[in-house]
Protein backbone atom coordinates (compact mmCIF):
# COMPACT_ATOMS: atom_id res chain seq x y z
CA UNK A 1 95.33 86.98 76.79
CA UNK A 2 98.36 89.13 76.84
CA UNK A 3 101.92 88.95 74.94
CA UNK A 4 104.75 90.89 75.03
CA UNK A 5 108.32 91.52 74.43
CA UNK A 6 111.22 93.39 75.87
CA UNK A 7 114.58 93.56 74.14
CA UNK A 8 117.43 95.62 75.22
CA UNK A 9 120.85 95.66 73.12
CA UNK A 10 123.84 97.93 73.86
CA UNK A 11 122.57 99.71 76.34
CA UNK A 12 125.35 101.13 78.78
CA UNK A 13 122.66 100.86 82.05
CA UNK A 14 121.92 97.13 81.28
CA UNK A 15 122.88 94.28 79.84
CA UNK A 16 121.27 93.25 76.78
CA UNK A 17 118.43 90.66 77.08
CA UNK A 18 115.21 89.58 75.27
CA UNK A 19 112.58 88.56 78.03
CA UNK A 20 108.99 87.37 77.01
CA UNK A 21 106.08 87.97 78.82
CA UNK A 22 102.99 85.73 78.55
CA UNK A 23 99.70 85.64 80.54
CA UNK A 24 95.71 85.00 80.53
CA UNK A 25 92.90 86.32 82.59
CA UNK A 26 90.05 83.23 82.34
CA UNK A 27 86.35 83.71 84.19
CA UNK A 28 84.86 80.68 84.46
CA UNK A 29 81.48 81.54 85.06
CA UNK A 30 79.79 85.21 87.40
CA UNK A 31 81.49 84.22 90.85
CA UNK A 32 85.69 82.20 89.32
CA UNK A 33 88.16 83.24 87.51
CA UNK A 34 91.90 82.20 87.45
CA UNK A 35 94.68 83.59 85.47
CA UNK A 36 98.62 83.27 85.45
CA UNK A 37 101.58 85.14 83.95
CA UNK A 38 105.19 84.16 83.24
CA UNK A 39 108.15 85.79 82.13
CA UNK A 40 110.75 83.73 80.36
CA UNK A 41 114.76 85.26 79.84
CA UNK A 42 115.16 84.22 75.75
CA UNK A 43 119.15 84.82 75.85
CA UNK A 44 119.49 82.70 79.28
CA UNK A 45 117.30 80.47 78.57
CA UNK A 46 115.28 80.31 81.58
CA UNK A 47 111.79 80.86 83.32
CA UNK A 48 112.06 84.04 85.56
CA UNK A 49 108.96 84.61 87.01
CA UNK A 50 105.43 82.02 87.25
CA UNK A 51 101.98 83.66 89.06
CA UNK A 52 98.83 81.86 88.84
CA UNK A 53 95.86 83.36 90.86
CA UNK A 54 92.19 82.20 91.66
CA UNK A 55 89.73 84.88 91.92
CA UNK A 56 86.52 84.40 93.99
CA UNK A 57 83.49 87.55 93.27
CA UNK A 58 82.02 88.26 96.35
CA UNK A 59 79.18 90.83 95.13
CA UNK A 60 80.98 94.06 96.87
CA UNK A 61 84.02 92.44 96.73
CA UNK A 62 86.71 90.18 94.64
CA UNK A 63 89.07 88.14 96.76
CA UNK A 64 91.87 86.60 94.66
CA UNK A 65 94.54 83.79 96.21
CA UNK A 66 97.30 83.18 94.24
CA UNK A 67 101.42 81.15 94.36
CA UNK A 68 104.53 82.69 92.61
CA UNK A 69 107.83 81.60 91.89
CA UNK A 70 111.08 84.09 90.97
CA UNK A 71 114.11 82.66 89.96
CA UNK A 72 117.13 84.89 89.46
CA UNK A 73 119.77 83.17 87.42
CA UNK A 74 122.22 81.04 89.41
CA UNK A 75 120.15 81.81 92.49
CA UNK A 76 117.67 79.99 94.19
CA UNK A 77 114.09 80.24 93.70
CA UNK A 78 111.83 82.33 95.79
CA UNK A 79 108.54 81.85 96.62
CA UNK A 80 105.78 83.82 97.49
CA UNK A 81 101.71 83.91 98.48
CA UNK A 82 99.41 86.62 97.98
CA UNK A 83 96.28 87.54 98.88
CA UNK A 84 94.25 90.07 97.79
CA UNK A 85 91.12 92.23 98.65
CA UNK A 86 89.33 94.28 95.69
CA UNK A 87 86.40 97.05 96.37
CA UNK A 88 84.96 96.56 93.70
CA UNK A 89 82.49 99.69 94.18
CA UNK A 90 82.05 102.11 96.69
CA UNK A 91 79.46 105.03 95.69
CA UNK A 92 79.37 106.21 99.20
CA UNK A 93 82.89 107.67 98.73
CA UNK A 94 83.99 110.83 96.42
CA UNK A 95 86.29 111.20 94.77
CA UNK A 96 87.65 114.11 92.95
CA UNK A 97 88.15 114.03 89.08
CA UNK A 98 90.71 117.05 88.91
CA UNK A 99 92.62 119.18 91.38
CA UNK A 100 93.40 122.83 91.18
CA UNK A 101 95.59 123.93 93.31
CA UNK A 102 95.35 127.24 92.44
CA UNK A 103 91.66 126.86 94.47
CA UNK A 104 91.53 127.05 98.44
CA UNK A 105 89.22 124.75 100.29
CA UNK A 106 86.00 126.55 99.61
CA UNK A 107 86.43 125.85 95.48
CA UNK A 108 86.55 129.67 94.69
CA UNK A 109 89.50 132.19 95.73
């Protein structure tokens, strides 16, 4: 579950707003889970952004399908799919924790 605010007043880069942002993350059981998030513009009164995803585990992998809507005020809305592919673990592949670049190829100078 996630909750948040933003509030910007007087600022002379952009104009003042309030937006809320609301969202959950539900598994269902090992293999579903769905979640959404929404963003709603408190001084225009208005619902700015909807995303509500399905997640399927596939062992090795999570596949998620999901809809969203923006709507920009006085515009009209715009939709959108996505689709997305999650490794979820891939020991076979290093990678490194830090880089030096001080160090050459070899790890020593």
């Amino acid at each position: 579950l996630s909750i948040g605010d933003q509030y910007i007043n007087n600022n002379p880069y952009f104009p003042n707003g309030n937006q809320v942002n609301f969202g959950a993350y539900w598994r269902m059981n090992d293999n579903w889970a769905f979640s959404f998030a929404e963003q709603y513009q408190a001084v225009e009164n208005f619902l700015a952004y909807q995303r509500y995803s399905i997640y399927r585990d596939l062992s090795s992998w999570i596949v998620s399908f999901g809809a969203e809507v923006r709507t920009n005020q006085g515009q009209a809305p715009q939709y959108g799919v996505v689709l997305t592919f999650t490794l979820k673990d891939a020991p076979q592949i290093y990678m490194p924790t830090s880089i030096d670049p001080g160090l050459g190829s070899s790890g020593s100078n």
